[in-house]
Structures are given as structure tokens and as C-alpha cells.
Protein backbone atom coordinates (compact mmCIF):
# COMPACT_ATOMS: atom_id res chain seq x y z
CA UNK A 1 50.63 29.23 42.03
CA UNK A 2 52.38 29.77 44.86
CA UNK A 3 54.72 32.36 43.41
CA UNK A 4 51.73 33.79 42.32
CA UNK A 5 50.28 34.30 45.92
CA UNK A 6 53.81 35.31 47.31
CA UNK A 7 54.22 38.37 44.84
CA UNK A 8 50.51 38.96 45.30
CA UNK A 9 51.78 39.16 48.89
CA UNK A 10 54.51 41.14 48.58
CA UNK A 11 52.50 43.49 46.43
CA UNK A 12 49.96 44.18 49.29
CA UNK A 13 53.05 44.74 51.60
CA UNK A 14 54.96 47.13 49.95
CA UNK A 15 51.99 48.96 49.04
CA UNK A 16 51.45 51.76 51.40
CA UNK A 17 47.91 52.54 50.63
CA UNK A 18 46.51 48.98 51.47
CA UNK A 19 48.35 49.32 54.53
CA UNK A 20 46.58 52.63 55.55
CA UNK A 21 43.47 51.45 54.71
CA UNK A 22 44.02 47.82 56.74
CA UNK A 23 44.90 50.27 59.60
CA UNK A 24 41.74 52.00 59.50
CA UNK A 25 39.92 48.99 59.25
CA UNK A 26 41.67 47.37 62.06
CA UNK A 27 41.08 50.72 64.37
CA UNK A 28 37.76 51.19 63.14
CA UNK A 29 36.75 47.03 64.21
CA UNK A 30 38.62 47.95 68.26
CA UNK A 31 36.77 51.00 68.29
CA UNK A 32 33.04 49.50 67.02
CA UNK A 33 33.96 46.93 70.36
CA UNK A 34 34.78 48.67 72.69
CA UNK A 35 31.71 51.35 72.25
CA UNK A 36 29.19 48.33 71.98
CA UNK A 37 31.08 46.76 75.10
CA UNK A 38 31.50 49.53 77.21
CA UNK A 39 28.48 51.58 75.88
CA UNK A 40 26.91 53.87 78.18
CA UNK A 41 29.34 53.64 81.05
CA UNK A 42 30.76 57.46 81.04
């Protein structure tokens, strides 16, 4: 089971695309925050 996960793991890491898209995500989440914290205050 655990060599399952680990490969599973490895998979997601070498995979360039999941990356990109995890990326996005992650920039996409700071950005949605910080427009609904600072909202209105340019």
C-alpha cells in the first residue's frame, strides 16, 4: 500500500502538468484573499 502511495507520489511529482495546474491553483487561492481582504482599498 504504501509503495502504492509513494509511486502515486512520485507520479504527481515528476509530472509537469499537475504541477502547473497546482501552481495555478495555489496563485489563484492568494489572489481570491487578498482581493476579498484588501477589497476596495485602491
Amino acid at each position: 500500500m504504501t509503495k502504492r502511495i509513494s509511486k502515486f507520489k512520485r507520479f504527481v511529482m515528476m509530472n509537469p502538468i499537475i504541477q502547473f495546474f497546482k501552481f495555478i491553483y495555489l496563485s489563484l487561492k492568494v489572489l481570491v484573499i487578498v482581493a476579498g481582504g484588501h477589497g476596495g482599498t485602491r
